[in-house]
C-alpha atoms as a PDB file:
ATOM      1  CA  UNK A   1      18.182  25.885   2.836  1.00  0.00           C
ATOM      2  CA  UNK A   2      15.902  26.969   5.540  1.00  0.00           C
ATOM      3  CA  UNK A   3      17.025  28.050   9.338  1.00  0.00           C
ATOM      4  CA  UNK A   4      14.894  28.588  12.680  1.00  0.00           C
ATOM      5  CA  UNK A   5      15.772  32.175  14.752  1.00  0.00           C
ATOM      6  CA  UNK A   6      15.675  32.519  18.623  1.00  0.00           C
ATOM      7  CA  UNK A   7      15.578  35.282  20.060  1.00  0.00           C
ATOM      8  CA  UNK A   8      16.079  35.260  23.698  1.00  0.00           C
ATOM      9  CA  UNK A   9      14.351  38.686  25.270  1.00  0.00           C
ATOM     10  CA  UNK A  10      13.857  38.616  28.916  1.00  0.00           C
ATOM     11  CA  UNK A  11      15.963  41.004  29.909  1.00  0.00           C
ATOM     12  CA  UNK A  12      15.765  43.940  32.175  1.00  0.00           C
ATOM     13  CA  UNK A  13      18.566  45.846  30.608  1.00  0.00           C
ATOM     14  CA  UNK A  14      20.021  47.194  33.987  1.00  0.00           C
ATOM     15  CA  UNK A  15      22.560  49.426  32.547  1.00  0.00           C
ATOM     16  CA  UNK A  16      20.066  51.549  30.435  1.00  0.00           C
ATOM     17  CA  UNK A  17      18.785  52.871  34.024  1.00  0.00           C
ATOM     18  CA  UNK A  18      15.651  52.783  32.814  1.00  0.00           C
ATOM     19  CA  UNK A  19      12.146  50.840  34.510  1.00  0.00           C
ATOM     20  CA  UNK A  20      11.476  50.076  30.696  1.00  0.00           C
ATOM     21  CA  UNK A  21      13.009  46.888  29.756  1.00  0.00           C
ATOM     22  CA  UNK A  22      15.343  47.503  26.882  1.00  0.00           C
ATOM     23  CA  UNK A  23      13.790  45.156  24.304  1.00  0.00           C
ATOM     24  CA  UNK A  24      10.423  47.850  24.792  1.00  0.00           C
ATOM     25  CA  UNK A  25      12.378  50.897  25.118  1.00  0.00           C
ATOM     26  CA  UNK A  26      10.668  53.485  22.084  1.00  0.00           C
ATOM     27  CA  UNK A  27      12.923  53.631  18.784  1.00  0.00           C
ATOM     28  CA  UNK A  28      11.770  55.592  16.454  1.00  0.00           C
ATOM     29  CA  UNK A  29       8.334  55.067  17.828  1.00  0.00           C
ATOM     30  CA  UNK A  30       7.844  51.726  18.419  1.00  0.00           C
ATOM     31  CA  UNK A  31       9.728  49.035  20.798  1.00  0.00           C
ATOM     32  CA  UNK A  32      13.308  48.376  20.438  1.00  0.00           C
ATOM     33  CA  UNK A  33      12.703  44.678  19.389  1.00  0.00           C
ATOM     34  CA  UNK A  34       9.896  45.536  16.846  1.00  0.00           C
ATOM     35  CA  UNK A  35      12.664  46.924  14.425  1.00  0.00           C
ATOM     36  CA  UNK A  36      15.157  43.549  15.584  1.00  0.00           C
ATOM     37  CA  UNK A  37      11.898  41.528  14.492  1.00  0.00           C
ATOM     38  CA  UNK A  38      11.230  43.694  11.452  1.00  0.00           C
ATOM     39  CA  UNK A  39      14.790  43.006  10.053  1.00  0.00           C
ATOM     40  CA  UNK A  40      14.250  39.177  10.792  1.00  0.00           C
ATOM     41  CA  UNK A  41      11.355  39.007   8.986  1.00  0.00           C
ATOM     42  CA  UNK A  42      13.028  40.518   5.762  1.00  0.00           C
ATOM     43  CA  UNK A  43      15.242  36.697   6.251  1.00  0.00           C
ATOM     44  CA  UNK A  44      13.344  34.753   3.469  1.00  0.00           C
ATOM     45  CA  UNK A  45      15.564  31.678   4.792  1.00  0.00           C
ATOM     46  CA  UNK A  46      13.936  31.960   8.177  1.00  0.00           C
ATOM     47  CA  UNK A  47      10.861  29.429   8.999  1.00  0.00           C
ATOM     48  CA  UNK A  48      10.117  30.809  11.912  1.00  0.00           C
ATOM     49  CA  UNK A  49      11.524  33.259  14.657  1.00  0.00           C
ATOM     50  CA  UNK A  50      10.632  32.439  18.015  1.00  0.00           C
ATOM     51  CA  UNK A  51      10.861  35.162  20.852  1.00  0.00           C
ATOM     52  CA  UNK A  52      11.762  33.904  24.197  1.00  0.00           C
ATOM     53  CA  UNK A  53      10.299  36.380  26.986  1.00  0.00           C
ATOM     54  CA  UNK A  54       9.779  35.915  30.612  1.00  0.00           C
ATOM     55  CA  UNK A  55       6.862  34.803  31.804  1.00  0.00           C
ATOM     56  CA  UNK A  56       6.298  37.675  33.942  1.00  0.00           C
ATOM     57  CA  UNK A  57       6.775  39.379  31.441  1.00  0.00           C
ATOM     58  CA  UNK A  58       4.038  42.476  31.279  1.00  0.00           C
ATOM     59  CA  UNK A  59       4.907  44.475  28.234  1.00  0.00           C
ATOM     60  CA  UNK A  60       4.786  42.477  25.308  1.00  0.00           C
ATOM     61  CA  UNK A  61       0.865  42.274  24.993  1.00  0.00           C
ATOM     62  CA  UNK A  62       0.292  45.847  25.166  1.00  0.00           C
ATOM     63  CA  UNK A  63       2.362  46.376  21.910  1.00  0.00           C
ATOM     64  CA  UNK A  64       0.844  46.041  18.277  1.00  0.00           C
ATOM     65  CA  UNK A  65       2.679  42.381  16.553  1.00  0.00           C
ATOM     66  CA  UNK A  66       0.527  42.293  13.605  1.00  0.00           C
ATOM     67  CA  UNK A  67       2.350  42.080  10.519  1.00  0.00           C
ATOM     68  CA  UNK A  68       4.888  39.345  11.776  1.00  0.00           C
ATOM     69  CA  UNK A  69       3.658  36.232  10.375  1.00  0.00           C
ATOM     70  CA  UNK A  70       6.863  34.012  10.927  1.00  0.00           C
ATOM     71  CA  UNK A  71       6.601  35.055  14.648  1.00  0.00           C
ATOM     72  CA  UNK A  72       6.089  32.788  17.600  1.00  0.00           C
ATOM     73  CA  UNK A  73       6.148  33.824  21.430  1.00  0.00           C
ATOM     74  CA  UNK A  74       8.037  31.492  24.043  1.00  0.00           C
ATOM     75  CA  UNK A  75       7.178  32.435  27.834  1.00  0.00           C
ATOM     76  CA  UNK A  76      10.295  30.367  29.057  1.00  0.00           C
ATOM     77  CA  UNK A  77      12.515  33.329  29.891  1.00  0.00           C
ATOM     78  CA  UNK A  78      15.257  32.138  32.726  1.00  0.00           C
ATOM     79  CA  UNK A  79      17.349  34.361  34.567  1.00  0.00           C
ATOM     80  CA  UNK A  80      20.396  35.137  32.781  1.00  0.00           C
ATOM     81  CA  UNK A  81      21.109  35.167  28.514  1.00  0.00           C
ATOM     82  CA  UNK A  82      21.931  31.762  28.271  1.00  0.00           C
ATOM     83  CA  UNK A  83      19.655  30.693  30.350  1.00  0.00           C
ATOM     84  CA  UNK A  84      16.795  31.769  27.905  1.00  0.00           C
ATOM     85  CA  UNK A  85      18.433  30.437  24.939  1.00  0.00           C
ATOM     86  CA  UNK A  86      18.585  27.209  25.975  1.00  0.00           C
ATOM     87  CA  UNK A  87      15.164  27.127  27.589  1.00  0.00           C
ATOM     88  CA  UNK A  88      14.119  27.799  24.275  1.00  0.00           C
ATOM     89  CA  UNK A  89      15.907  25.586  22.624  1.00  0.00           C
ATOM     90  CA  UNK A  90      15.092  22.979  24.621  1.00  0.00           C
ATOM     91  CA  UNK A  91      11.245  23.875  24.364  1.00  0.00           C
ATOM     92  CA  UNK A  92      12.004  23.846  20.379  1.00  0.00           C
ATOM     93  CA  UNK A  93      13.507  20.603  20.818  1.00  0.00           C
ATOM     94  CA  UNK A  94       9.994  18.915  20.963  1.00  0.00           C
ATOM     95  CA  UNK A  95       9.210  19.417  17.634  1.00  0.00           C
ATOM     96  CA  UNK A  96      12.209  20.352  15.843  1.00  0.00           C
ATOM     97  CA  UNK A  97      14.466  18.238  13.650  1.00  0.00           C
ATOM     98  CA  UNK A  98      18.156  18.363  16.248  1.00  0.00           C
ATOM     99  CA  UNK A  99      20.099  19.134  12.682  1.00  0.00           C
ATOM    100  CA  UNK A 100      17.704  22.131  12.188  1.00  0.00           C
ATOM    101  CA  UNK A 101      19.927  25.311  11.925  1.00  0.00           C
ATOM    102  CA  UNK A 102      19.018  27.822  14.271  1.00  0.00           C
ATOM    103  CA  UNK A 103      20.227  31.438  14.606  1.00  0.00           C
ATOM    104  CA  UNK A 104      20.512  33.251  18.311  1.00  0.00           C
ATOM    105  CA  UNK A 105      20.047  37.130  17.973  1.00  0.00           C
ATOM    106  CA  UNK A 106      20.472  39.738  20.472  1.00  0.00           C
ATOM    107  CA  UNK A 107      16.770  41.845  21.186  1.00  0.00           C
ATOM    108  CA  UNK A 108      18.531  44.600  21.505  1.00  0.00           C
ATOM    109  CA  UNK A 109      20.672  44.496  17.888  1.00  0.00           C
ATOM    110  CA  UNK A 110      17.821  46.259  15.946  1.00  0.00           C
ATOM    111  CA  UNK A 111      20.013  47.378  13.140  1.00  0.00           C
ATOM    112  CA  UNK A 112      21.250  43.778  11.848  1.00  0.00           C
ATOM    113  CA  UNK A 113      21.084  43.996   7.578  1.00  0.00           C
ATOM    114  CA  UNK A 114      19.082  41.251   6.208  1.00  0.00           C
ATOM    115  CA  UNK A 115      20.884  40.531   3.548  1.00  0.00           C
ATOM    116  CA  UNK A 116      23.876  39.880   5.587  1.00  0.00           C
ATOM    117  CA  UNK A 117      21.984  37.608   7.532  1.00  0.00           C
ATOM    118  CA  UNK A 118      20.815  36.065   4.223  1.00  0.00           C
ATOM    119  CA  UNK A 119      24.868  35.800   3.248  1.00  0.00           C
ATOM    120  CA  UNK A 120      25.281  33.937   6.508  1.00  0.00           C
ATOM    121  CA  UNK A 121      23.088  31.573   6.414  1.00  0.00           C
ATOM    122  CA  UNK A 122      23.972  30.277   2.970  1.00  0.00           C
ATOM    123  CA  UNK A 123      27.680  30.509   4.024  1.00  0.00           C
ATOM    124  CA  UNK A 124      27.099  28.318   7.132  1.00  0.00           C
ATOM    125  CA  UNK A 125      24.921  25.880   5.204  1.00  0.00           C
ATOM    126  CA  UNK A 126      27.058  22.676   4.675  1.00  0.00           C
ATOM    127  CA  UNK A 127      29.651  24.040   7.707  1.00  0.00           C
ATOM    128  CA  UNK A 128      29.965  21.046   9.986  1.00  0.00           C
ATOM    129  CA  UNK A 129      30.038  23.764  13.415  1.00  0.00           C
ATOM    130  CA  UNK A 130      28.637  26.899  12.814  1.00  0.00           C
ATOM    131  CA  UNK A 131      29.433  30.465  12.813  1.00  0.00           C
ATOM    132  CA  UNK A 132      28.806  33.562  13.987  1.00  0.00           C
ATOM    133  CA  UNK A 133      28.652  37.344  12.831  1.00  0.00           C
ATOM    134  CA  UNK A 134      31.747  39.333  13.596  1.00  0.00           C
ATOM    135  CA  UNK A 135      34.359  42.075  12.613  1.00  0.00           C
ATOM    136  CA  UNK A 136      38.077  42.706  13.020  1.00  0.00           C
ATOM    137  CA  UNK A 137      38.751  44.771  16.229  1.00  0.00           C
ATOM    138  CA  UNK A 138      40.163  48.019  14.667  1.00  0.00           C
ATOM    139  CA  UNK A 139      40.701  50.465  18.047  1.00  0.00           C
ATOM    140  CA  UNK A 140      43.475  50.048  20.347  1.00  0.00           C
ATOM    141  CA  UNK A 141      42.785  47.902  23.150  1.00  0.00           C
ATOM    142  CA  UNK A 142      43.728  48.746  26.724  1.00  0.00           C
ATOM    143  CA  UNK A 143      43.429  46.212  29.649  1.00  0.00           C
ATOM    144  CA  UNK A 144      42.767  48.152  33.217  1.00  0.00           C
ATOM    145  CA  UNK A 145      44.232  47.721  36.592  1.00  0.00           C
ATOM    146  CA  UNK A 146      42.514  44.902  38.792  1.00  0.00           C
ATOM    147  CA  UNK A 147      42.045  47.257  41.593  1.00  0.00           C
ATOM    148  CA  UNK A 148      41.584  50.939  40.971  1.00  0.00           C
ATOM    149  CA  UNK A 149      43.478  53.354  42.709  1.00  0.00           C
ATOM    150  CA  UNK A 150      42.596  53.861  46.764  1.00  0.00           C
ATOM    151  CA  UNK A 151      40.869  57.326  46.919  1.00  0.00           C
ATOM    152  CA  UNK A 152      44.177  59.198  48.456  1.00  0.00           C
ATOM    153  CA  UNK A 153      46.197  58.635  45.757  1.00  0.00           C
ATOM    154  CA  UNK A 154      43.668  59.594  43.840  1.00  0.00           C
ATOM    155  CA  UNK A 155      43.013  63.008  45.313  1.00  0.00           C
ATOM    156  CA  UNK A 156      47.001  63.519  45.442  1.00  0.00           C
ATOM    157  CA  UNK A 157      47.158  63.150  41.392  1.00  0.00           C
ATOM    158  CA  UNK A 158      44.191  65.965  41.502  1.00  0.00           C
ATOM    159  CA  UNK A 159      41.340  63.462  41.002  1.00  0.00           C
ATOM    160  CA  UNK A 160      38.339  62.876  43.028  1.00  0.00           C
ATOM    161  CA  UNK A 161      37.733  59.646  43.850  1.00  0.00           C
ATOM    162  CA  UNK A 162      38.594  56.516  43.000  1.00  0.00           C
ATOM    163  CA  UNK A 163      40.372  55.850  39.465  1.00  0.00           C
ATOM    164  CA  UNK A 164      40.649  53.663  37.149  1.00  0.00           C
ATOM    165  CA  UNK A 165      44.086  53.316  35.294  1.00  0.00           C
ATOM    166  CA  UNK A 166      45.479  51.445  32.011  1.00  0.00           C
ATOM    167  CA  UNK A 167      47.317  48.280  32.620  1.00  0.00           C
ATOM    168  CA  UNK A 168      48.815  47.122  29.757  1.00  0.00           C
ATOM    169  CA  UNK A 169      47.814  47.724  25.800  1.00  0.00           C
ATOM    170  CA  UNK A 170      46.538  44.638  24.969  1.00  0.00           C
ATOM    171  CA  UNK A 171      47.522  43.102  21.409  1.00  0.00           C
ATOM    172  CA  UNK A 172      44.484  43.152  18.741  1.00  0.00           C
ATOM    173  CA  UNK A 173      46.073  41.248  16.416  1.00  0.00           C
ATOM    174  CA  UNK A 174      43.575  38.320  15.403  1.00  0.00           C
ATOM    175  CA  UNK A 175      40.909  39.946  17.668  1.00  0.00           C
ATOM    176  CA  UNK A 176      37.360  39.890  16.043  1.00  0.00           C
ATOM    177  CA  UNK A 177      33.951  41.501  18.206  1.00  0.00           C
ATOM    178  CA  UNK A 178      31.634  38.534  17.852  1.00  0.00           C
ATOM    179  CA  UNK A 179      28.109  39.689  17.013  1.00  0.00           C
ATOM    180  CA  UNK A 180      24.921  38.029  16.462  1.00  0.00           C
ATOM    181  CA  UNK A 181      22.961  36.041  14.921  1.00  0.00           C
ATOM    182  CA  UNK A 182      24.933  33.103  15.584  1.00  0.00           C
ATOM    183  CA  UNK A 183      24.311  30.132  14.043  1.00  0.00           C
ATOM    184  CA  UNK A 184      24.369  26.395  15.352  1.00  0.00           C
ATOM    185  CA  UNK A 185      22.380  23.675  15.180  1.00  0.00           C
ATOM    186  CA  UNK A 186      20.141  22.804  17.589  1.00  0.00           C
ATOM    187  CA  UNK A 187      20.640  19.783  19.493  1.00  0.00           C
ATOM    188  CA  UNK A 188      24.683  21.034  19.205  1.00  0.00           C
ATOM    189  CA  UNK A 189      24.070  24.151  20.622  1.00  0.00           C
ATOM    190  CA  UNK A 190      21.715  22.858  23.245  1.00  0.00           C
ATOM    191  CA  UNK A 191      24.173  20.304  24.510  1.00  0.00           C
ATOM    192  CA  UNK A 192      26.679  22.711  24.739  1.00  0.00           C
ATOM    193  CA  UNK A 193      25.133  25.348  26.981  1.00  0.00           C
ATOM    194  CA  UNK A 194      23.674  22.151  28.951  1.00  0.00           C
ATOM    195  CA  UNK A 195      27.082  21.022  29.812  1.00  0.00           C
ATOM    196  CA  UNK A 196      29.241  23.980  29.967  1.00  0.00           C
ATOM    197  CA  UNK A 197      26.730  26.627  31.502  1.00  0.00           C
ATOM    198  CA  UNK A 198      28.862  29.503  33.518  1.00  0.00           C
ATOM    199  CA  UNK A 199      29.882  33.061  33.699  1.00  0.00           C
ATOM    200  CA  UNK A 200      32.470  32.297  30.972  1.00  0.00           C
ATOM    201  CA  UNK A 201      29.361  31.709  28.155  1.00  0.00           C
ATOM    202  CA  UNK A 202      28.742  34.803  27.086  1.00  0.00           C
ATOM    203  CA  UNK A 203      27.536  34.173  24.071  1.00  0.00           C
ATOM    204  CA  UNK A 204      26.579  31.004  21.779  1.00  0.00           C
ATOM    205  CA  UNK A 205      29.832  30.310  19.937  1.00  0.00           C
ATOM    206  CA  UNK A 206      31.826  30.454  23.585  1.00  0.00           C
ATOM    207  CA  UNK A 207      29.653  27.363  24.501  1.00  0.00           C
ATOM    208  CA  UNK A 208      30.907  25.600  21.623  1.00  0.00           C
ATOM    209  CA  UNK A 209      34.334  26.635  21.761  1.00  0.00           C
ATOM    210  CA  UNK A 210      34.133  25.032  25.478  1.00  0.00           C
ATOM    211  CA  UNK A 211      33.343  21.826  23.556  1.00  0.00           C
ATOM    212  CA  UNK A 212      36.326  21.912  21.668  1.00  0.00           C
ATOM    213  CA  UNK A 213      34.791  23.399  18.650  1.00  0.00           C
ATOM    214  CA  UNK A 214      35.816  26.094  16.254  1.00  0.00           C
ATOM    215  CA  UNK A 215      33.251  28.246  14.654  1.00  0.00           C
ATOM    216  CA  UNK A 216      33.338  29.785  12.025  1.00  0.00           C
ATOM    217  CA  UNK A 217      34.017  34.039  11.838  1.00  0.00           C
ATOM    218  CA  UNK A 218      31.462  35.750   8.794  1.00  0.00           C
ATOM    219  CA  UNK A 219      32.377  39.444   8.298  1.00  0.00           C
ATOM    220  CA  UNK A 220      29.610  41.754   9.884  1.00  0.00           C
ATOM    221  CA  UNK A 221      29.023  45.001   9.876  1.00  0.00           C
ATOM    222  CA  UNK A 222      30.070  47.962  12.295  1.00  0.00           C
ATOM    223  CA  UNK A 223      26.329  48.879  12.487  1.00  0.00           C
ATOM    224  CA  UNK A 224      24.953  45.653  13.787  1.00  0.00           C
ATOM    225  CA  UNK A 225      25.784  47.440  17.177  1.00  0.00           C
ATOM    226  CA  UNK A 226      23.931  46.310  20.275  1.00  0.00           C
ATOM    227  CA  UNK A 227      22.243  48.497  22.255  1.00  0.00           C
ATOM    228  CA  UNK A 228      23.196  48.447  26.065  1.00  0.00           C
ATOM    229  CA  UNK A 229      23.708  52.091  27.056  1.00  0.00           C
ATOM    230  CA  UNK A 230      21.036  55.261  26.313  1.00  0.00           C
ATOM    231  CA  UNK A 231      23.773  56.662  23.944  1.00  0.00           C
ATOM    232  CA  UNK A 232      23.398  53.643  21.529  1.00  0.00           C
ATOM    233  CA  UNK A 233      19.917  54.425  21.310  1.00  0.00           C
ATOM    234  CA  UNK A 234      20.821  57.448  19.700  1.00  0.00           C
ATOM    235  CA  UNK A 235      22.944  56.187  17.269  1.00  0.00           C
ATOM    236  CA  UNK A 236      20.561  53.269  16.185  1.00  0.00           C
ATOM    237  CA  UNK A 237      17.937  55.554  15.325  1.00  0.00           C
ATOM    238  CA  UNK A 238      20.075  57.325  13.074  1.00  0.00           C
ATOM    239  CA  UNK A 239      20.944  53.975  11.394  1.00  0.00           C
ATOM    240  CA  UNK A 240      17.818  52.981  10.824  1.00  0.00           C
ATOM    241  CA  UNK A 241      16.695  56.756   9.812  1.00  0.00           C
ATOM    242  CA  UNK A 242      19.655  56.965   7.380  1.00  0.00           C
ATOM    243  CA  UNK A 243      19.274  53.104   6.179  1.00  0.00           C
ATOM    244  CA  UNK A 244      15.403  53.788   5.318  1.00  0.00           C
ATOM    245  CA  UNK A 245      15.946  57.167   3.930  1.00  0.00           C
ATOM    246  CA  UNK A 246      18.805  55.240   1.557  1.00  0.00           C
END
């Protein structure tokens, strides 16, 4: 069995205050997405992996690709996540079987394990929705207030400024942190996020679930983290420094 990957980069990654993009941020000396690439390209199940980017997008041609023969640049970047994705789907569309499989992953989640990815795909294989990457929520979940405190309550508890305060502890029973890739086939996946496109889609498998679907949950791993604040830079490099010094 054979599967397609998209992976939707055109980004600004806002909360890594940073005028780098994320998906070019340096790890471990090269971009962020060069090691997200690198891993993709250990898939032997993967035709091709097509990179969606915007097409003001500056950065990517000053970077060294060579080495990634599987790899295929989109300029069709739109202005949120989902967005991109289904630009890109929808530019794969015109010469792409609809039943092809393909498998959404996140730029910024360099530290995905091939071989789960591998495990996926031929779990997925005859699965008439799809599936996605995830893994039991293990920490204590708190929901906070709507509104945070006003600031003079705040200062009479000894605090400065406003605060933010625990609601309720919210069960975690059932609770699974979806990851990526996620994996749906194409003209399913495109239909979805053509029809139910919103703030609520915040990922691929949401879009489906919209539809009335139910996809399927394939144990991940607790180091497939995604990198969205400086700190998780930091701890992907030491993944990937402890996975290649393994």
């Amino acid at each position: 069995m054979s599967a397609i990957a998209l992976v939707p980069a055109a980004g600004s990654g806002s909360r890594m205050a940073s005028d780098t993009p994320k998906q070019y941020l340096d790890l471990l000396g090269k971009p962020l997405i060069w090691h997200t690439l690198n891993a993709l390209h250990q898939v032997v199940a993967l035709e091709r992996i097509f990179v969606v980017i915007s097409p003001e997008d500056e950065w990517w041609d000053g970077y060294d690709w060579d080495g990634f023969g599987r790899l295929v640049v989109m300029r069709c970047g739109g202005g949120s996540r989902a967005e991109s994705v289904l630009n890109g789907l929808q530019a794969l569309s015109l010469f792409t079987p609809s039943d092809a499989w393909v498998l959404v992953h996140d730029a910024a989640r360099p530290c995905v394990d091939p071989a789960q990815v591998d495990g996926m795909i031929a779990t997925l294989g005859d699965d008439p929705v799809g599936g996605i990457l995830a893994v039991p929520v293990a920490d204590t979940l708190k929901r906070a207030c709507n509104e945070p405190l006003k600031r003079a309550r705040s200062e009479s508890l000894g605090h400065a400024g406003d605060d933010t305060r625990i609601a309720e502890t919210a069960p975690r029973a059932g609770l699974w942190q979806a990851q990526t890739p996620q994996m749906f086939r194409l003209a399913m996946l495109a239909g979805a996020l053509e029809t139910g496109m919103g703030p609520d889609i915040t990922d691929e498998a949401s879009a489906l679930e919209k539809q009335g679907a139910s996809p399927r949950l394939v144990m991940g791993s607790p180091w497939n983290l995604k990198v969205t604040y400086p700190h998780d830079l930091q701890l992907a490099a030491l993944i990937l420094s402890a996975r290649k010094d393994a």
